[in-house]
Protein backbone atom coordinates (compact mmCIF):
# COMPACT_ATOMS: atom_id res chain seq x y z
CA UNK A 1 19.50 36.61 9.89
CA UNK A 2 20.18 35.73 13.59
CA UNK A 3 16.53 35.34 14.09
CA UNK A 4 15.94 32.86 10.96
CA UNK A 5 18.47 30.86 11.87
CA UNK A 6 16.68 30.06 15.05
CA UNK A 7 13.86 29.14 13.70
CA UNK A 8 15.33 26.85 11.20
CA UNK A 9 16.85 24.41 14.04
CA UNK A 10 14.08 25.07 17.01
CA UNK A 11 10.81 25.01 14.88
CA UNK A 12 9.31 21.82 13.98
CA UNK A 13 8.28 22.74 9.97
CA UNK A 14 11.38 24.30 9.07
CA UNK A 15 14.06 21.73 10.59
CA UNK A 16 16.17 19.90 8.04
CA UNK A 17 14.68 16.59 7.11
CA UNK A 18 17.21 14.16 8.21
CA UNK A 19 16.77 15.89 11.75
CA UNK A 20 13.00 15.78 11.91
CA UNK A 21 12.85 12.60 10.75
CA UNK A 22 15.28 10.73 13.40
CA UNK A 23 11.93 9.62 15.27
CA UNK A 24 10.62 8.48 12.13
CA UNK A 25 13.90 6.01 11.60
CA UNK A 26 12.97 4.51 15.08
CA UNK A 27 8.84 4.01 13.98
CA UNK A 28 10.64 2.08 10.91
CA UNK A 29 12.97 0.13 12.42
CA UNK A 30 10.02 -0.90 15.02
CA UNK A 31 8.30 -2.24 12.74
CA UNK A 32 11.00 -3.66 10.69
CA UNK A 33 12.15 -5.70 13.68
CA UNK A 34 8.15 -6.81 14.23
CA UNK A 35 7.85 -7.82 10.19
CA UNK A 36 11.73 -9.30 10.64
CA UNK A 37 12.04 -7.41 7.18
CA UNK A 38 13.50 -3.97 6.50
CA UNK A 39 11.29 -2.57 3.49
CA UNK A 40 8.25 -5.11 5.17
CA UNK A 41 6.27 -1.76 3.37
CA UNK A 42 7.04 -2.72 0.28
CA UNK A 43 4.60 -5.40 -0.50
CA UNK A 44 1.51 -3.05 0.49
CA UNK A 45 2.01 -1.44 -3.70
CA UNK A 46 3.21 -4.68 -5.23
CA UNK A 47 2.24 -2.48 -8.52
CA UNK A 48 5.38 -0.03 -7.52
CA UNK A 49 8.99 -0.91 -7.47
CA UNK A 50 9.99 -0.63 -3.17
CA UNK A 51 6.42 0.11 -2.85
CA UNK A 52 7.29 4.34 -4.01
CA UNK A 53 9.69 4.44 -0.93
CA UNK A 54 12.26 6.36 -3.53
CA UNK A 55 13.59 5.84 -7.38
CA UNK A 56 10.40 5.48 -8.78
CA UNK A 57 9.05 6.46 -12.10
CA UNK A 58 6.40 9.12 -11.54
CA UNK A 59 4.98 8.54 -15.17
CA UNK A 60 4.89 4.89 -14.86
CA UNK A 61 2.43 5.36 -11.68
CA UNK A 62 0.12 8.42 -12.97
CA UNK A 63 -0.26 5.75 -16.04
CA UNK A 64 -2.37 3.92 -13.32
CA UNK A 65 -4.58 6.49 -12.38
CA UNK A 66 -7.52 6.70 -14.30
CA UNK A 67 -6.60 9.44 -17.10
CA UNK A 68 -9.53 11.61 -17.14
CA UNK A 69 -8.33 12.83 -13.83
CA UNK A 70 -4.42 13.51 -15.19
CA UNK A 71 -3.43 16.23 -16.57
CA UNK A 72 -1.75 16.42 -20.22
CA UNK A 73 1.51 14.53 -19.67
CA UNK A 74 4.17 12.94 -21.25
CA UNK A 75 7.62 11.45 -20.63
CA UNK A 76 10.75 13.18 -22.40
CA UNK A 77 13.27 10.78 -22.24
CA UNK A 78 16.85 11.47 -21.23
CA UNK A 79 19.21 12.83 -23.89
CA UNK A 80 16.39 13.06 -26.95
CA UNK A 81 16.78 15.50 -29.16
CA UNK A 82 14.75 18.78 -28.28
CA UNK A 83 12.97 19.21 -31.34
CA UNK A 84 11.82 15.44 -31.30
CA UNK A 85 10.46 16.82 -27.33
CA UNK A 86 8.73 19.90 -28.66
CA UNK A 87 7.11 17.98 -31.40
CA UNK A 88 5.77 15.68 -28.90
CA UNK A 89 4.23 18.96 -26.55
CA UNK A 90 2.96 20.28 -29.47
CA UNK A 91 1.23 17.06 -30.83
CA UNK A 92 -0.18 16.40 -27.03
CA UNK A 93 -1.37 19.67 -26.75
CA UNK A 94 0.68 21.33 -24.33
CA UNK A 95 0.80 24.99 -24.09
CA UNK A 96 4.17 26.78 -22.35
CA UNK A 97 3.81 27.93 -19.24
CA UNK A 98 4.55 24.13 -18.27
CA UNK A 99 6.09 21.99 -15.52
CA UNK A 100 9.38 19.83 -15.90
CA UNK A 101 10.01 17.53 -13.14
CA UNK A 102 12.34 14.50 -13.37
CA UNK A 103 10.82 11.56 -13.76
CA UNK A 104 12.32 9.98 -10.65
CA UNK A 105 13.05 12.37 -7.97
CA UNK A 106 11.39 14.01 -4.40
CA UNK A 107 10.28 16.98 -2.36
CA UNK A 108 10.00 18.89 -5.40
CA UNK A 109 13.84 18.08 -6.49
CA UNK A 110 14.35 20.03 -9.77
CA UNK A 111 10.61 20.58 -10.63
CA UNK A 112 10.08 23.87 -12.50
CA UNK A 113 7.15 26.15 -14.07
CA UNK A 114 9.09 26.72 -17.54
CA UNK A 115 7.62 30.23 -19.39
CA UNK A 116 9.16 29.58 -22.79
CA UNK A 117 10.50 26.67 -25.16
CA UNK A 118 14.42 28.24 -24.73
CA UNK A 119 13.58 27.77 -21.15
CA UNK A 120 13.04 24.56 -21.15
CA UNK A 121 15.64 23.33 -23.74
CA UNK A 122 17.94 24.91 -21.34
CA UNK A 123 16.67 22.99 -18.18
CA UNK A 124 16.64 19.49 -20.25
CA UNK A 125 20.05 20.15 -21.55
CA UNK A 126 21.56 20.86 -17.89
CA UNK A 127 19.67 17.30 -16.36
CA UNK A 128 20.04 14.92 -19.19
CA UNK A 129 17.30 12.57 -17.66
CA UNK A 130 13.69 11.34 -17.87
CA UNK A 131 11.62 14.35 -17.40
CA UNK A 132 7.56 14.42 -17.41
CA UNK A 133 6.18 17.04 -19.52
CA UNK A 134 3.03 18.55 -17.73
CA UNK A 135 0.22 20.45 -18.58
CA UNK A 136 0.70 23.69 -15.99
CA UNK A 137 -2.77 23.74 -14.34
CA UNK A 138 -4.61 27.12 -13.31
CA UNK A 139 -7.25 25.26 -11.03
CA UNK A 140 -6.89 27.64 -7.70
CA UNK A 141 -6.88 25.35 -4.68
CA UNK A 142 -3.79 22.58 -4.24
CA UNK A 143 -4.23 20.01 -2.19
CA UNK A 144 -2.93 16.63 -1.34
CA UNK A 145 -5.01 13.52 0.08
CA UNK A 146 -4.13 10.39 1.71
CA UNK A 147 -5.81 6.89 1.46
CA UNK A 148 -5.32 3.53 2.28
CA UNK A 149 -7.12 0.57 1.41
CA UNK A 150 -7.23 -2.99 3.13
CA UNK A 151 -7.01 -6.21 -0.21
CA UNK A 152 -10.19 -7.56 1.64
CA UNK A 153 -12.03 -4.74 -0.19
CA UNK A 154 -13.73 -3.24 2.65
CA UNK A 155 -11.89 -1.02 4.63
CA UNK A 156 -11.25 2.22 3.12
CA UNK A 157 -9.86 5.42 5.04
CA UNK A 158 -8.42 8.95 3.96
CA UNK A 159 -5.96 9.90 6.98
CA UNK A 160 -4.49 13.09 5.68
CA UNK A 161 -5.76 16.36 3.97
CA UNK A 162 -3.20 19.30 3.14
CA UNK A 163 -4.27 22.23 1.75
CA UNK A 164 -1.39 24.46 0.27
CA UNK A 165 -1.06 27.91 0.72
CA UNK A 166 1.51 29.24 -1.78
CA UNK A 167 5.00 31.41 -1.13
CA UNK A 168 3.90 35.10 -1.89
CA UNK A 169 4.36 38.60 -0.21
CA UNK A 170 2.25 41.25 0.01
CA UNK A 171 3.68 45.05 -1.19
CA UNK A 172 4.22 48.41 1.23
CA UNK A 173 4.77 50.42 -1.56
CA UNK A 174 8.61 51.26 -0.61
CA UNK A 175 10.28 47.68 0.23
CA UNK A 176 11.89 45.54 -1.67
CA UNK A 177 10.71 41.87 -2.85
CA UNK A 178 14.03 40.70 -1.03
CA UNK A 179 13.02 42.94 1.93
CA UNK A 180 9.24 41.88 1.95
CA UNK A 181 10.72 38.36 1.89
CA UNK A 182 13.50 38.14 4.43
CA UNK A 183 10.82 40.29 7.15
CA UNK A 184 9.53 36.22 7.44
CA UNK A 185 11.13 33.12 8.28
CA UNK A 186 9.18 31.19 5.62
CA UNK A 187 10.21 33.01 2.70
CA UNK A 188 13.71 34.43 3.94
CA UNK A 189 14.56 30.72 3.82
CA UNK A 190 14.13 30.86 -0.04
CA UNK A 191 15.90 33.97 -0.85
CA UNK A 192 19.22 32.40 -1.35
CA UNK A 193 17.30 30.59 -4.25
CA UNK A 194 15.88 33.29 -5.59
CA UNK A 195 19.54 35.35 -6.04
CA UNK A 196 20.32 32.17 -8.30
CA UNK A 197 17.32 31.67 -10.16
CA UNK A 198 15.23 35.30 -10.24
CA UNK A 199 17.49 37.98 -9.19
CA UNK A 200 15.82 40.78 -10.75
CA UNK A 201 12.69 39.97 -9.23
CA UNK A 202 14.50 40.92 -5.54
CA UNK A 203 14.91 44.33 -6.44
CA UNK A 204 11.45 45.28 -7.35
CA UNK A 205 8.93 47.38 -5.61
CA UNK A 206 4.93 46.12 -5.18
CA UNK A 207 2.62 48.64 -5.06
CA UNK A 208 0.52 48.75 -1.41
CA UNK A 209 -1.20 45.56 -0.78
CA UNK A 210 0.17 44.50 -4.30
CA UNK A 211 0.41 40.52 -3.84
CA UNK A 212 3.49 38.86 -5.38
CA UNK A 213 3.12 35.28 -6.48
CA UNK A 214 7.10 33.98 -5.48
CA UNK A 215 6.73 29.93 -6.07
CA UNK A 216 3.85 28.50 -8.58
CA UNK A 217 5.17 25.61 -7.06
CA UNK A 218 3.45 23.72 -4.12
CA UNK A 219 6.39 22.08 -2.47
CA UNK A 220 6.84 22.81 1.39
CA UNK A 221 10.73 22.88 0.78
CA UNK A 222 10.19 25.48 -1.89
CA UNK A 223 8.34 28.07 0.80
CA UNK A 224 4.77 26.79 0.41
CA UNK A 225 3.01 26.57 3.54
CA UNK A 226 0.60 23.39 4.25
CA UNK A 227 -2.35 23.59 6.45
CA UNK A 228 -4.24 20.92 8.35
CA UNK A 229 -7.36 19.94 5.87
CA UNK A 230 -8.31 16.72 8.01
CA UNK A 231 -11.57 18.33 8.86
CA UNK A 232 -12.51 18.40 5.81
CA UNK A 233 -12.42 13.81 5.81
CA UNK A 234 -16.47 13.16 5.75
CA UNK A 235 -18.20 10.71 3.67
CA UNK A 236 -18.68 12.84 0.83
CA UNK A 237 -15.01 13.15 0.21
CA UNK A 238 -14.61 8.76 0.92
CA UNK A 239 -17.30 8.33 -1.97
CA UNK A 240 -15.65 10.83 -4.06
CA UNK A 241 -12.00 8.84 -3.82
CA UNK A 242 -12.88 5.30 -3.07
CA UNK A 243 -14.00 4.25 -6.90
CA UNK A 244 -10.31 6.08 -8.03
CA UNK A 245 -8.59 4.56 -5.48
CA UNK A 246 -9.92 0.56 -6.01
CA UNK A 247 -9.01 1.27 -9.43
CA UNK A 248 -5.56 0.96 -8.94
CA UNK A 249 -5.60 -2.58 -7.36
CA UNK A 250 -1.58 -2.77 -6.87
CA UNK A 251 -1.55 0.52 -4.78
CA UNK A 252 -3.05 0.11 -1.25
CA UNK A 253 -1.00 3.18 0.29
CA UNK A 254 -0.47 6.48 -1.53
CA UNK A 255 -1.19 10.21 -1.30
CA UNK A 256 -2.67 12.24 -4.49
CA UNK A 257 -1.18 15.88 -4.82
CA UNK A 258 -3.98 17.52 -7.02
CA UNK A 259 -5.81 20.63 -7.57
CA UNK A 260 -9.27 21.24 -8.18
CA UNK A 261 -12.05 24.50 -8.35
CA UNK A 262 -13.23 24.46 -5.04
CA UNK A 263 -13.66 21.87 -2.12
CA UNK A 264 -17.47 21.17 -3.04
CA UNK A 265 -15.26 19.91 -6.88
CA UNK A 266 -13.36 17.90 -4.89
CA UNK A 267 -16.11 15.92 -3.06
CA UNK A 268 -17.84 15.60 -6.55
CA UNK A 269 -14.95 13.98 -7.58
CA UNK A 270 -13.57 16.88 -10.32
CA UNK A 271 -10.18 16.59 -9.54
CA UNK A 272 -7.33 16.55 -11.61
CA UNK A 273 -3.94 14.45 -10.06
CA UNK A 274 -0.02 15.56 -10.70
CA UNK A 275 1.43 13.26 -9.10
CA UNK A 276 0.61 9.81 -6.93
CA UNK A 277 2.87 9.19 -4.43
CA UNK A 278 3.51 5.23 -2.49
CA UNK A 279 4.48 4.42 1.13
CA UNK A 280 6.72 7.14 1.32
CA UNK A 281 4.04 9.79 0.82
CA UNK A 282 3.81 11.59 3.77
CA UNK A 283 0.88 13.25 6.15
CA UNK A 284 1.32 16.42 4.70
CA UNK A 285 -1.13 17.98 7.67
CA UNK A 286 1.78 17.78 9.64
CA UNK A 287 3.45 20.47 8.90
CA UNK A 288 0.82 22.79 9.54
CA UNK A 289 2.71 25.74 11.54
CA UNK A 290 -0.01 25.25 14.30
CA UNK A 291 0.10 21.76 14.54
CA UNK A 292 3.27 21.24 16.63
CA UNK A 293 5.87 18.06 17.07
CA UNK A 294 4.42 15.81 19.34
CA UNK A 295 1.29 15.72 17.31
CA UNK A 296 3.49 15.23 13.84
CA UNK A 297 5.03 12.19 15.71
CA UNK A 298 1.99 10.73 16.79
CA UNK A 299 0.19 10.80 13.38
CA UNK A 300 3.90 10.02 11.76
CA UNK A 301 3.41 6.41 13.88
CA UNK A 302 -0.34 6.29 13.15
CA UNK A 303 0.45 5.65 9.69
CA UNK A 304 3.44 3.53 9.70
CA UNK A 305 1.41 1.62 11.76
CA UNK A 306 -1.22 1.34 8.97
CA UNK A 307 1.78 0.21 6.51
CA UNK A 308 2.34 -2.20 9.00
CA UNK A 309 -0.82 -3.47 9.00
CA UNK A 310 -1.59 -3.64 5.08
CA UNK A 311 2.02 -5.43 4.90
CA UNK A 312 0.76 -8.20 6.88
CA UNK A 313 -3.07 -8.58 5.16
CA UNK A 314 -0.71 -8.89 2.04
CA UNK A 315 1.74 -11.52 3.14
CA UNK A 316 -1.86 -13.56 4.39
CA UNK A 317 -2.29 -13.35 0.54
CA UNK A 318 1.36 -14.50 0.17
CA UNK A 319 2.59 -10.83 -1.50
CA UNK A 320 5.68 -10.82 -0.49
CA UNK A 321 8.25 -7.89 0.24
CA UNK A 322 11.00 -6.85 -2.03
CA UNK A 323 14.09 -8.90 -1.09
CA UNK A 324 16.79 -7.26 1.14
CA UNK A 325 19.39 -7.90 -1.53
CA UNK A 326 17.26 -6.38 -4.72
CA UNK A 327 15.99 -3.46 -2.43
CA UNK A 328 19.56 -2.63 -1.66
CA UNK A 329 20.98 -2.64 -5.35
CA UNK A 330 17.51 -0.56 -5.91
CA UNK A 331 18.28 2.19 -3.41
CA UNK A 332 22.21 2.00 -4.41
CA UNK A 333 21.20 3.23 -7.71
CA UNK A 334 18.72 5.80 -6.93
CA UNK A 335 21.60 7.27 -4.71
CA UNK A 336 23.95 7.33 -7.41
CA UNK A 337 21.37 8.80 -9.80
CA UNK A 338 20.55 11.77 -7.39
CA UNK A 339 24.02 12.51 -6.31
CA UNK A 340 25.02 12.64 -10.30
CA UNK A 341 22.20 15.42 -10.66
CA UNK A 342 23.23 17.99 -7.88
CA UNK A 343 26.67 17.79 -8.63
CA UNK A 344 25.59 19.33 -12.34
């Protein structure tokens, strides 16, 4: 539709990345040019190859967080025979539904709620690669939080709460889900998708005020939409995530997507972490429908300014950044590794 199309190219949320981001490039080359080192960021998780800018292992980082707060996980590794995987679900406990994400991958880049073991066998088989094995967790409220943390031990800060609404329509009693869905920008971006993956599920008919759950899965590019959570930053929630947070003493910089009960869980600390993101992990708040460009932008250069600043407390401790040279061959590969996987 005329109307969607619009909206995809003039509204700040739904542009394409690459075109959003072109103010971002300039914040990083600023401070590039200040640091006189391109991936300067890098140094601020020493514990995490390029500091989690990109090719990462996810499972080698949620092995840092303490592991009362992860969920049942393990790591299938590439090409392993499937009955050797669903051994290994079985003997961790691991009931289907599940998620299957790669193990190195972004913004929710082949991650999928699986119903069924010929499900999954069929996913695994298609993307031959590392894939994390996760618990799928009912908790109700998503979330993702953003520290930072100075080496000197005493500065602590949480600059960015998202709280996730999740991709669903609400039935008239006569439309369509594909009707229900392309009435709104937000979902008629995901139809396409949906024709691929869940086709039958277009042509039914909710009852009145039915609500249909579309995407389990809280990724913005997958439909969900994130709202601003950064009132919710008061002590309470600092107590609750400092202690997890100097626990990992090679990660200064990184955003948790979690889920938990309720918000008064979360500021007891009850919490349960999918994923830990590094430098790359953005202010999710951002992309809050009412929050608007210019005020993305700002908090966008707010926090590479804080990577800026952690990069230099860690070079006064002589960690250095990842050499241009091994950063390059780094990034060469991840490229290669990710174009390999859409082509399939």
């Amino acid at each position: 539709m005329m109307r969607h199309w619009l909206k995809k190219w003039t509204v700040w949320e739904f542009l394409p990345w690459w075109l959003a981001n072109v103010p971002v490039y300039g914040f990083w080359l600023w401070f590039a040019a200040r640091s006189r080192h391109l991936v300067f960021f890098s140094n601020v998780n020493p514990s995490i190859p390029l500091g989690g800018a990109m090719g990462e292992s996810k499972f080698d980082i949620l092995k840092q967080v303490p592991q009362h707060l992860v969920p049942k996980t393990l790591l299938a590794p590439g090409g392993q025979p499937f009955g050797q995987t669903l051994a290994a679900i079985e003997e961790k406990g691991i009931a289907f539904p599940l998620i299957a994400k790669p193990d190195i991958g972004e913004r929710g880049f082949l991650v999928k709620k699986v119903e069924d073991a010929a499900a999954l066998e069929a996913h695994l088989s298609r993307y031959p690669v590392d894939f994390i094995i996760q618990e799928f967790l009912t908790l109700p409220v998503e979330m993702t939080v953003l520290y930072h943390r100075f080496p000197d031990g005493k500065r602590f800060g949480i600059t960015s709460v998202c709280v996730k609404e999740f991709l669903s329509v609400r039935g008239d009693g006569h439309s369509t889900v594909r009707a229900l869905m392309q009435a709104d920008a937000r979902s008629g971006f995901q139809v396409e998708r949906f024709e691929r993956e869940d086709p039958g599920m277009l042509e039914t008919v909710p009852a009145v005020d039915e609500t249909v759950l579309l995407e389990p899965i809280g990724n913005h590019c997958l439909g969900t939409k994130f709202l601003n959570g950064n009132h919710l930053i008061d002590q309470a929630l600092l107590d609750a995530f400092e202690p997890v947070c100097a626990f990992l003493p090679g990660v200064l910089y990184g955003r948790f997507d979690l889920k938990c009960e309720s918000l008064e869980a979360l500021r007891r600390g009850q919490f349960k972490v999918m994923e830990l993101n590094g430098v790359f992990g953005e202010p999710a708040h951002v992309y809050d429908p009412s929050f608007g460009m210019w005020r993305a932008y700002r908090d966008y250069y707010r926090h590479w300014r804080i990577l800026f600043d952690l990069s230099r407390a860690q070079l006064r401790l002589g960690i250095l950044p990842t050499r241009h040279r091994e950063a390059w061959r780094f990034v060469v590969r991840y490229f290669r590794y990710k174009k390999e996987l859409e082509t399939r």
